[in-house]
C-alpha atoms as a PDB file:
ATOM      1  CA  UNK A   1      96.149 -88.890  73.724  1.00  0.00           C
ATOM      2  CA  UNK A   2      96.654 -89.779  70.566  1.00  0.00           C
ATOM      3  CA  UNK A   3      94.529 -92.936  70.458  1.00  0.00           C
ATOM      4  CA  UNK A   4      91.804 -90.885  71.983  1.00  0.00           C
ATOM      5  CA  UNK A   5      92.286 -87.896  68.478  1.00  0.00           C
ATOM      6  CA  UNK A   6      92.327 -91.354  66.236  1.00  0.00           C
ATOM      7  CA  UNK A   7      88.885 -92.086  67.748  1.00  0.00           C
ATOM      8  CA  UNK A   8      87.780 -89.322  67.332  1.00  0.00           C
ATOM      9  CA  UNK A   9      88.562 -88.979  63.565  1.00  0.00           C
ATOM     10  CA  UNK A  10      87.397 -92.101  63.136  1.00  0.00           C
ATOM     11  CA  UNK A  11      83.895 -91.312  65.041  1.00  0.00           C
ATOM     12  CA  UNK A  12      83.402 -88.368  62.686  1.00  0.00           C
ATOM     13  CA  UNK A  13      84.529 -90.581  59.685  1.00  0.00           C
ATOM     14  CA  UNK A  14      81.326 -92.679  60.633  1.00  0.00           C
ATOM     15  CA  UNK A  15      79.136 -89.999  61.165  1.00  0.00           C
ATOM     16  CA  UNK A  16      79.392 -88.414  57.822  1.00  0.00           C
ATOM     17  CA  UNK A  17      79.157 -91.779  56.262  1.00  0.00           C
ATOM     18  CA  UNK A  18      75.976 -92.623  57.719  1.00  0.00           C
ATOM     19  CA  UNK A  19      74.143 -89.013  57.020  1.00  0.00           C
ATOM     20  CA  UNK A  20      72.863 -89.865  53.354  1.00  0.00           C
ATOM     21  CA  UNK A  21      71.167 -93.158  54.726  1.00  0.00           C
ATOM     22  CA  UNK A  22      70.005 -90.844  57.446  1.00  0.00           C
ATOM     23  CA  UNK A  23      68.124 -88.231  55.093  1.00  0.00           C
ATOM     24  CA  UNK A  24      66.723 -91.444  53.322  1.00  0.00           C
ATOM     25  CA  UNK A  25      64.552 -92.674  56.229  1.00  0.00           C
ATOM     26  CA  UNK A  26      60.688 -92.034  56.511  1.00  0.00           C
ATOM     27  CA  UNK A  27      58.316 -91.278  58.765  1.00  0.00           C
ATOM     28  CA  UNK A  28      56.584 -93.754  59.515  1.00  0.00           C
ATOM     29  CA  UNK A  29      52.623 -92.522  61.502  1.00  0.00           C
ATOM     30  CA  UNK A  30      51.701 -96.188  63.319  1.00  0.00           C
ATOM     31  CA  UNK A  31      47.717 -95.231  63.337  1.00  0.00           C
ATOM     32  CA  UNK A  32      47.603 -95.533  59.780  1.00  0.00           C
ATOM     33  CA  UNK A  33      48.242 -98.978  58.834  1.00  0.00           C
ATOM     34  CA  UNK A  34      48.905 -98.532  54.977  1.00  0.00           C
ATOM     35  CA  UNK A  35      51.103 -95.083  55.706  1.00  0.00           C
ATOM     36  CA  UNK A  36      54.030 -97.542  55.078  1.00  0.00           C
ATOM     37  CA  UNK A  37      52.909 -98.305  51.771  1.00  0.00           C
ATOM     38  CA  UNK A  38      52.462 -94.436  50.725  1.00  0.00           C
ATOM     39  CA  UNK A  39      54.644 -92.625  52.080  1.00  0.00           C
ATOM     40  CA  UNK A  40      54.731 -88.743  52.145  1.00  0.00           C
ATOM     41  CA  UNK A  41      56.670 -87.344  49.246  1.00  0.00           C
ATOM     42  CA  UNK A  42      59.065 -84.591  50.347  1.00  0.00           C
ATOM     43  CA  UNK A  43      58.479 -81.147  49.419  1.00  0.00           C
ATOM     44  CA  UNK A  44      59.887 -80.126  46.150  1.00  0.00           C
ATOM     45  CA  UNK A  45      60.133 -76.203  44.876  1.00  0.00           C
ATOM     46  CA  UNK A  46      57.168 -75.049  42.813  1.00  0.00           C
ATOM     47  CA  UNK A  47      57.999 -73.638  39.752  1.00  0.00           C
ATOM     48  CA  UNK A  48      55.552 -71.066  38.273  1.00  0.00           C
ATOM     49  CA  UNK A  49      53.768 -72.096  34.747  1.00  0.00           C
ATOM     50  CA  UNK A  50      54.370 -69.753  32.258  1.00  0.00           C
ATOM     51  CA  UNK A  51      51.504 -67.600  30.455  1.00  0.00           C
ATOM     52  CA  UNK A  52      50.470 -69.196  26.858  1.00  0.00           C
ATOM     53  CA  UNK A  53      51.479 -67.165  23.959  1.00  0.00           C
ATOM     54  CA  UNK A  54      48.889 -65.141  22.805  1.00  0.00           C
ATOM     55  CA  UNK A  55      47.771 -66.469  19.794  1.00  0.00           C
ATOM     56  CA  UNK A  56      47.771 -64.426  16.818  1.00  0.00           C
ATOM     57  CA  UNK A  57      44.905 -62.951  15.444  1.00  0.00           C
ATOM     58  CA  UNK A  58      43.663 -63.527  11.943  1.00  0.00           C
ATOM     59  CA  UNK A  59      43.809 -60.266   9.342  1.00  0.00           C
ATOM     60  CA  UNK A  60      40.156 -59.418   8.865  1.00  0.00           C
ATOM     61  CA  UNK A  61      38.725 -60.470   5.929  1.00  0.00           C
ATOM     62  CA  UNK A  62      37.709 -57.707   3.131  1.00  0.00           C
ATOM     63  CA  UNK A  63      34.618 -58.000   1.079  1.00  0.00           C
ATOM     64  CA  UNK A  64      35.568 -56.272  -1.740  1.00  0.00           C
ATOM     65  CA  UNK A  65      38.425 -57.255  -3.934  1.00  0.00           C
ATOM     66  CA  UNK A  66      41.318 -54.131  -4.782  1.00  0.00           C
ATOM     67  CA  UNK A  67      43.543 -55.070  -7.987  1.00  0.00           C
ATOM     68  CA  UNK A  68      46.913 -54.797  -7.353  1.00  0.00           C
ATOM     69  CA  UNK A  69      48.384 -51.444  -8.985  1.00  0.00           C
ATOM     70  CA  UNK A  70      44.384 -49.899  -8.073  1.00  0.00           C
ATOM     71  CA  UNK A  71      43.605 -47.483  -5.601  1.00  0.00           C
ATOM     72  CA  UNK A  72      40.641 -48.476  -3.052  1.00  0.00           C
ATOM     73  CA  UNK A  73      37.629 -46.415  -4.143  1.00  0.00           C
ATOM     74  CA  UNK A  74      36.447 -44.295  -0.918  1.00  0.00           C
ATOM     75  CA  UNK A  75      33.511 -45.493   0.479  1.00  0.00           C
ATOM     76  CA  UNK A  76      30.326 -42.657   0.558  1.00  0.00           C
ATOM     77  CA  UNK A  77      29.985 -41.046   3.296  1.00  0.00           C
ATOM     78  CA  UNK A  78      26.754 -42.234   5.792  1.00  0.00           C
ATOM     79  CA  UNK A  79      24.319 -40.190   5.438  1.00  0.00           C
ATOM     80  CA  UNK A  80      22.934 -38.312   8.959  1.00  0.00           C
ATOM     81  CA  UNK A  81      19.078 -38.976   9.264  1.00  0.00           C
ATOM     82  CA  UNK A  82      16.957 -36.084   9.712  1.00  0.00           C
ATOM     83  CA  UNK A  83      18.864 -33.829   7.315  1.00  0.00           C
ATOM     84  CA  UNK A  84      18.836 -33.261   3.778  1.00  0.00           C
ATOM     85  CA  UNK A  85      21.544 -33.326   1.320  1.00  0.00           C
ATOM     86  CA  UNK A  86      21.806 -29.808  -0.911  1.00  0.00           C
ATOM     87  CA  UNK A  87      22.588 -29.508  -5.000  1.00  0.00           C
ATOM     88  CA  UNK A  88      23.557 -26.403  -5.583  1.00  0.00           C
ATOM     89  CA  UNK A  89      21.611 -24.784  -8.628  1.00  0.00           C
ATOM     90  CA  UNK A  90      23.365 -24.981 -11.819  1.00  0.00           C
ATOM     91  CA  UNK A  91      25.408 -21.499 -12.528  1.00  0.00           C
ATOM     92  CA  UNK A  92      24.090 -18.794 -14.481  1.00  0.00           C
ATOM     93  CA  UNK A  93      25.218 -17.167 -17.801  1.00  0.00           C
ATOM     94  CA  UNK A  94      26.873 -13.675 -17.461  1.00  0.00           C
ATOM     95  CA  UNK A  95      24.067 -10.881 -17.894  1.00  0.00           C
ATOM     96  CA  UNK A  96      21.239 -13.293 -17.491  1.00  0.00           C
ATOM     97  CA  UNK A  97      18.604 -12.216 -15.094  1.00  0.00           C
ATOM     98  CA  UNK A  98      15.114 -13.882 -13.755  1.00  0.00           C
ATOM     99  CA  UNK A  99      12.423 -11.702 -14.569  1.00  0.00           C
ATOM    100  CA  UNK A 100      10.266 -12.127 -11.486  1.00  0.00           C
ATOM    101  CA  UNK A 101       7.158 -13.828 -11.813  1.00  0.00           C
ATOM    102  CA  UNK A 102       5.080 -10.907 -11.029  1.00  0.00           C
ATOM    103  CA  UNK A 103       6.201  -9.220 -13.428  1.00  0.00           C
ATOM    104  CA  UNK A 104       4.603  -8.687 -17.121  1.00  0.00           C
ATOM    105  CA  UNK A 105       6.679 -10.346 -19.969  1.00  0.00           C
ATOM    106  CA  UNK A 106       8.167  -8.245 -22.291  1.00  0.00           C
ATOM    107  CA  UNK A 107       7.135  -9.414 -25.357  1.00  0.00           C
ATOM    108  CA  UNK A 108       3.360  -9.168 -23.573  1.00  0.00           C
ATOM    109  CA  UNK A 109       3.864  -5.684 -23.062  1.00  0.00           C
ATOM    110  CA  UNK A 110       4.664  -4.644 -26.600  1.00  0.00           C
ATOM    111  CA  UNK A 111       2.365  -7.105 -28.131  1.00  0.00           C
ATOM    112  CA  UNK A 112      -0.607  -5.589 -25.931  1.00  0.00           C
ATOM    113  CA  UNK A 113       0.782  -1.875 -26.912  1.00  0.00           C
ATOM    114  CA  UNK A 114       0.947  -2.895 -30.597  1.00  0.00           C
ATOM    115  CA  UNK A 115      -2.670  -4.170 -30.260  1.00  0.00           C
ATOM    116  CA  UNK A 116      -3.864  -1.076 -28.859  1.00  0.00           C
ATOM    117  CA  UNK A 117      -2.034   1.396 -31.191  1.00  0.00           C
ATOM    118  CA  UNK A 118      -1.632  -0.430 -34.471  1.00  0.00           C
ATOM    119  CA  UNK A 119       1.792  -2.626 -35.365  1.00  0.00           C
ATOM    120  CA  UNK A 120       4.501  -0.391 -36.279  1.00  0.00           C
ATOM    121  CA  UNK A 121       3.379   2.617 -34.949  1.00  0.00           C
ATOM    122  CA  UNK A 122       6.123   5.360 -35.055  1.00  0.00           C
ATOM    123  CA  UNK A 123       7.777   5.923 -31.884  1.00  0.00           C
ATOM    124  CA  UNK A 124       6.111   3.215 -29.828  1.00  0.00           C
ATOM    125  CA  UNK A 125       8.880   1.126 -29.278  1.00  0.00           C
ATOM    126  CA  UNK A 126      11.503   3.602 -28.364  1.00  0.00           C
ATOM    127  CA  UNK A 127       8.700   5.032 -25.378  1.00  0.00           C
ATOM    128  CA  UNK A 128       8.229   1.743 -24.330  1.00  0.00           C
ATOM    129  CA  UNK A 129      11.925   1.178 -24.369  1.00  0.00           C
ATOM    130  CA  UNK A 130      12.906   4.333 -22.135  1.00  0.00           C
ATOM    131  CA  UNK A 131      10.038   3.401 -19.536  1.00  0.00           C
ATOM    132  CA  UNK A 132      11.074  -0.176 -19.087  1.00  0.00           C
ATOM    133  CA  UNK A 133      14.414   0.632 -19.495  1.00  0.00           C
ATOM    134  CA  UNK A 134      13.783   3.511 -16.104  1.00  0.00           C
ATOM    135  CA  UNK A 135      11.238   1.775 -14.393  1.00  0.00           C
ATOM    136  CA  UNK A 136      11.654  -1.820 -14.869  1.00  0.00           C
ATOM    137  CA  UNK A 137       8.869  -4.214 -16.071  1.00  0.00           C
ATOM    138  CA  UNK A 138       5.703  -3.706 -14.588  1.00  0.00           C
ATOM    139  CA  UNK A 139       3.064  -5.682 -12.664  1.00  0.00           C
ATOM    140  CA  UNK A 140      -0.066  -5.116 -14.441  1.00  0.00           C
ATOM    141  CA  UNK A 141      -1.191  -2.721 -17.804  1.00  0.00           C
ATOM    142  CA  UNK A 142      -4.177  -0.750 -18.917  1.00  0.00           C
ATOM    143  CA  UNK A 143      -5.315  -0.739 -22.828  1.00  0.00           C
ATOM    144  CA  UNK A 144      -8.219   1.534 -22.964  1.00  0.00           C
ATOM    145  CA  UNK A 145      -9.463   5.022 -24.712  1.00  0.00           C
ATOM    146  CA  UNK A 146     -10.249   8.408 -22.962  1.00  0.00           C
ATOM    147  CA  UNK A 147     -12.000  12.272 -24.599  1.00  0.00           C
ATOM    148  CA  UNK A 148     -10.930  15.353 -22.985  1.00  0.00           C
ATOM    149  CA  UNK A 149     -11.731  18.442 -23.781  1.00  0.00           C
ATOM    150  CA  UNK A 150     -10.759  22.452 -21.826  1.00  0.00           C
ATOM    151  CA  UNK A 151     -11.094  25.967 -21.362  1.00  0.00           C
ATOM    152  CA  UNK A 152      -9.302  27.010 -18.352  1.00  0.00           C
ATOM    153  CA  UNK A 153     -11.027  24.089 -16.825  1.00  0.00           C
ATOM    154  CA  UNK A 154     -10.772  20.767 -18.306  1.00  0.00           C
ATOM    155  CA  UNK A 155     -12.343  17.647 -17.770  1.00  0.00           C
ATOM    156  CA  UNK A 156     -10.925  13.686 -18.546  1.00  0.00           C
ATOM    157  CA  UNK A 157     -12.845  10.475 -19.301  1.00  0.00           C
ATOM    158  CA  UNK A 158     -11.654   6.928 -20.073  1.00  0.00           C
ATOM    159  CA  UNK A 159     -12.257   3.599 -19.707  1.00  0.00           C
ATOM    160  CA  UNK A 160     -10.148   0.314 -20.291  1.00  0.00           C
ATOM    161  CA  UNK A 161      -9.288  -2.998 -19.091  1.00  0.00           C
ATOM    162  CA  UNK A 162      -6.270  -3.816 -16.771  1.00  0.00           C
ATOM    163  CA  UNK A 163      -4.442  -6.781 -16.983  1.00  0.00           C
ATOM    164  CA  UNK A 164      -3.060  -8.016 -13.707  1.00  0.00           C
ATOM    165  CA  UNK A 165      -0.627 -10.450 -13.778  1.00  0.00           C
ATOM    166  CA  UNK A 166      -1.614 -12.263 -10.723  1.00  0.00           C
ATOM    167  CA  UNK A 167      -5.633 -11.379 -10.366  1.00  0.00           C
ATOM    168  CA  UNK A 168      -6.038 -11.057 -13.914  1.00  0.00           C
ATOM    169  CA  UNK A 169      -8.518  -8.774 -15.687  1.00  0.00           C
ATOM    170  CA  UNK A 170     -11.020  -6.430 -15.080  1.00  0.00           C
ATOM    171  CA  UNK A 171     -12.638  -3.073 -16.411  1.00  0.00           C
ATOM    172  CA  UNK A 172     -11.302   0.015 -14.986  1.00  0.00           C
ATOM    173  CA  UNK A 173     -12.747   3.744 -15.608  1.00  0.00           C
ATOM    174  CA  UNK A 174     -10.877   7.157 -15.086  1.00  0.00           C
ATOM    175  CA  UNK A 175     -12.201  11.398 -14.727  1.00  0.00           C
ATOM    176  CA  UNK A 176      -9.381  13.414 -14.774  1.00  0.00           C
ATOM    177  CA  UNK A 177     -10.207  17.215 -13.865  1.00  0.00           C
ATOM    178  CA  UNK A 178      -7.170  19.858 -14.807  1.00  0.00           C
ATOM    179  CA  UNK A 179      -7.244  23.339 -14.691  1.00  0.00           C
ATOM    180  CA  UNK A 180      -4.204  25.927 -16.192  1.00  0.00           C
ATOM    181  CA  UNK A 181      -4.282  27.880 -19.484  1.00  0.00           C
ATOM    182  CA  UNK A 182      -5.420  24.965 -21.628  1.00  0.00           C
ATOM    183  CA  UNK A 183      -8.174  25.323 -24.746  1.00  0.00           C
ATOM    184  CA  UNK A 184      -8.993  22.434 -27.087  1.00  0.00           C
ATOM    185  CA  UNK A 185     -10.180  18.756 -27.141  1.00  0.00           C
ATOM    186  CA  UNK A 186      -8.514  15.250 -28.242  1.00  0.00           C
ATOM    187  CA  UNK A 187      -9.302  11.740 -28.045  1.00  0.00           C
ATOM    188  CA  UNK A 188      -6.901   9.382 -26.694  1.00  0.00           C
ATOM    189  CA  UNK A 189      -5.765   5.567 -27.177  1.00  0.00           C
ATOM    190  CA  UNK A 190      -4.205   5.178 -23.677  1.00  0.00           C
ATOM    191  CA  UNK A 191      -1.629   2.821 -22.515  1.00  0.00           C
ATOM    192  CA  UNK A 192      -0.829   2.559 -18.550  1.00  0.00           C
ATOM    193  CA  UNK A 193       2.264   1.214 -16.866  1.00  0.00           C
ATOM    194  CA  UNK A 194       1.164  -0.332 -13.858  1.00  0.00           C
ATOM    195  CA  UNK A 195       4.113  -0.760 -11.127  1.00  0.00           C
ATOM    196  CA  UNK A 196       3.794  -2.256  -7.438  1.00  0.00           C
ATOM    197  CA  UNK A 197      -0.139  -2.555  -7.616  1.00  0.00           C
ATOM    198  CA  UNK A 198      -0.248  -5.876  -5.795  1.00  0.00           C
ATOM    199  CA  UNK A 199      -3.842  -5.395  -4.649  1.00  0.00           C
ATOM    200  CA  UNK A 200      -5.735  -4.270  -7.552  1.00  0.00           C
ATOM    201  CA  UNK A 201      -8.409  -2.612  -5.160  1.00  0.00           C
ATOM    202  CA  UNK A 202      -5.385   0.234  -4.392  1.00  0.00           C
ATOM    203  CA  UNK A 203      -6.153   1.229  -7.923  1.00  0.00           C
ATOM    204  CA  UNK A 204      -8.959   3.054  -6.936  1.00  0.00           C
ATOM    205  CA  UNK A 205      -7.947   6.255  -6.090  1.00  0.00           C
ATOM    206  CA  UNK A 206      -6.585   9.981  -6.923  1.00  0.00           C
ATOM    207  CA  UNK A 207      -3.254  10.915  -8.723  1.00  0.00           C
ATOM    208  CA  UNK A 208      -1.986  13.346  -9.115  1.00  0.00           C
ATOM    209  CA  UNK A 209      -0.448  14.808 -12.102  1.00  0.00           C
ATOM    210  CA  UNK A 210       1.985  17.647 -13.653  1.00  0.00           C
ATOM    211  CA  UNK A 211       5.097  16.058 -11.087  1.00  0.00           C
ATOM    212  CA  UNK A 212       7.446  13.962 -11.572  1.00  0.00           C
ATOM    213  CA  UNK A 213       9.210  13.204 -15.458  1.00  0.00           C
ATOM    214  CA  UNK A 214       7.524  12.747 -18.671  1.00  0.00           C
ATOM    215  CA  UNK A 215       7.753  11.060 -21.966  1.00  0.00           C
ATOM    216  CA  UNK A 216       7.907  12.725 -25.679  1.00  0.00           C
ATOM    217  CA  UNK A 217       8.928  10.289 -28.272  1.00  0.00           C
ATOM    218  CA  UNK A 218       7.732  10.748 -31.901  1.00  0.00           C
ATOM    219  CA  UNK A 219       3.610  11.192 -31.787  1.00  0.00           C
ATOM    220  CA  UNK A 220       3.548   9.315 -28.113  1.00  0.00           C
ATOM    221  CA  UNK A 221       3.604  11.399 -24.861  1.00  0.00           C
ATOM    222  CA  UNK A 222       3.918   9.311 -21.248  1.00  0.00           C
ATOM    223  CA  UNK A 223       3.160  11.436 -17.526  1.00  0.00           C
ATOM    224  CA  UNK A 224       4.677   9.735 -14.501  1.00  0.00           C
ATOM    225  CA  UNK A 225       2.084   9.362 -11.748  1.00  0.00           C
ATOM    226  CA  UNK A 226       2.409   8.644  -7.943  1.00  0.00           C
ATOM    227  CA  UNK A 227       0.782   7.950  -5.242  1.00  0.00           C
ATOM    228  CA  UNK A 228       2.462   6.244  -2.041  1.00  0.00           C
ATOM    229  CA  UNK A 229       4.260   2.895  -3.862  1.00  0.00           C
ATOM    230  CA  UNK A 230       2.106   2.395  -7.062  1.00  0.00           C
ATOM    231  CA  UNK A 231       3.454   4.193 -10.264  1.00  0.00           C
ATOM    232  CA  UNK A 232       1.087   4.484 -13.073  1.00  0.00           C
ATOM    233  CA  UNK A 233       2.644   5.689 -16.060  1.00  0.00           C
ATOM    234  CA  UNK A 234      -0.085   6.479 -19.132  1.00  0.00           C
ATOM    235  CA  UNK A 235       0.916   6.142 -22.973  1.00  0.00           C
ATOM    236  CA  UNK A 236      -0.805   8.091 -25.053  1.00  0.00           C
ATOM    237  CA  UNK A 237      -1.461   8.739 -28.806  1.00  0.00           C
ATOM    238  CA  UNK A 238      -4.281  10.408 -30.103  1.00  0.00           C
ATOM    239  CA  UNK A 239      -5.922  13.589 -32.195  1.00  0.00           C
ATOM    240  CA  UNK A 240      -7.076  16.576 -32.217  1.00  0.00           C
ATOM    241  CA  UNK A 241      -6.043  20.034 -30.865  1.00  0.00           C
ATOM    242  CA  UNK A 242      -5.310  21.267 -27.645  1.00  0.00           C
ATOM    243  CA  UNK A 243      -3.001  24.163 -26.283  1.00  0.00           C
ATOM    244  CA  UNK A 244      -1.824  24.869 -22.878  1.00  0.00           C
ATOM    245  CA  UNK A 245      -0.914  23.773 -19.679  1.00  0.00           C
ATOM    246  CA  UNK A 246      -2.570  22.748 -16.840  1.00  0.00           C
ATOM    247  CA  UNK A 247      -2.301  20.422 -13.601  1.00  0.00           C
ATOM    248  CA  UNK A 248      -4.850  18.243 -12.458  1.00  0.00           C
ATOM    249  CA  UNK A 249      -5.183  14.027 -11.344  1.00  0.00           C
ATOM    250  CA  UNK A 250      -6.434  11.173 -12.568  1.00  0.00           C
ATOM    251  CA  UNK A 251      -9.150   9.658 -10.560  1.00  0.00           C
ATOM    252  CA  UNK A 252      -9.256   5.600 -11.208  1.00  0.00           C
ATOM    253  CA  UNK A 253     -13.078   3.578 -10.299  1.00  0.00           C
ATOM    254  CA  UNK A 254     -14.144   0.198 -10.608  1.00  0.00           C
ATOM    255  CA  UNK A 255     -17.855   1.915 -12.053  1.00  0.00           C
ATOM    256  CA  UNK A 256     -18.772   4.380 -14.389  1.00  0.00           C
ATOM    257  CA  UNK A 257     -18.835   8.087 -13.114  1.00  0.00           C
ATOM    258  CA  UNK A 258     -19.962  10.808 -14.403  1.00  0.00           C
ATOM    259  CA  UNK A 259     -18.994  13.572 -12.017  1.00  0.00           C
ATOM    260  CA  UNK A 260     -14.978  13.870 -12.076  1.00  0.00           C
ATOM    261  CA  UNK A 261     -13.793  14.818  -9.021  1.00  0.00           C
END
């Protein structure tokens, strides 16, 4: 028994020596007659190829050159098409105003009124003062002359020229009918403050007088007349001698009448 363990042992001895020279050997395929000379390499593990780096990106170049110590200057901002870009108009003083530009000038209206009545005239600026000062500047004026004359019933005629500030000039006439306890005549230089007449034409009709406010500076005396929008507002200074009082209207024409109503 025990020669048959030692052969044994010695069997396995053999076995194990001969297993590397086993693994060594080839297959051999005999249809292919060079398979000898290449023979099948055994299969080997793959190992996975690694991603490339990423490779790093260049800083982007700047056109403009920045100092050190500077600040960048902020680039404008695009402008939109289709849209415009606003200024805002410069600020104005304290207490100035814009006169509108259908409006008389100032310095026209007293220059026209010293015309009419003779520079220096006592009282003139003062009336013309308190009306402008009430009513504003006006849109057009009327230098002219007028006669009246009463007794009980009274009658008015005048004629002039209004200056418009947007249609410009043209003759006007006037009748003025009254009735009250008046007696006497005068003769008139007549001034007329001309408000809200934006159509000339609307000139042409009755108003009335004896309402509203007057006037009474120095030799000057100014009625306030009405009708709907347009103000007129007659300067006058004149001579001659008349008593009373009386209510009547002013009737304005673009020709010469001779009946006054």
């Amino acid at each position: 028994m025990l020669n048959s363990f030692v052969k044994f042992a010695a069997a396995a001895v053999l076995l194990a020596a001969a297993a590397p020279a086993l693994a060594q050997v080839q297959t051999v395929d005999p249809n292919q007659s060079d398979a000898w000379r290449n023979p099948t390499p055994p299969a080997t593990a793959t190992t996975p190829a690694l991603a490339p780096a990423p490779a790093a990106q260049a800083p982007a170049s700047s056109d403009s050159y920045t100092p050190i110590g500077e600040a960048p200057a902020e680039a404008a901002p695009a402008a939109v098409p289709g849209t415009e870009t606003y200024t805002p108009p410069p600020p104005v003083a304290n207490g100035a105003q814009t006169p509108s530009e259908a409006a008389v000038p100032r310095d026209d209206i007293f220059n026209a009124a010293e015309g009419l009545f003779g520079r220096g005239a006592r009282g003139l600026g003062n009336i013309l003062e308190d009306i402008l000062h009430d009513q504003g500047q006006p849109i057009a004026y009327i230098t002219g002359q007028e006669a009246s004359g009463a007794f009980m019933f009274g009658l008015r005629y005048g004629s002039g020229v209004m200056h418009h500030q947007i249609e410009g000039d043209r003759t006007v006439y006037w009748t003025g009918p009254s009735i009250g306890f008046d007696v006497g005549g005068d003769v008139n230089k007549v001034f007329v403050l001309v408000y809200n007449l934006h159509d000339s034409q609307r000139l042409f009709r009755r108003y009335p007088h004896g309402e509203g406010h007057a006037y009474f500076v120095g030799g000057f005396s100014a009625t306030y007349l009405r009708w709907g929008d347009v103000v007129l507002i007659p300067v006058r200074l004149g001579g001659g001698l008349r008593l009373g009082l009386n209510v009547g209207y002013m009737r304005f024409s673009d020709h010469n009448r001779w009946l006054p109503f």
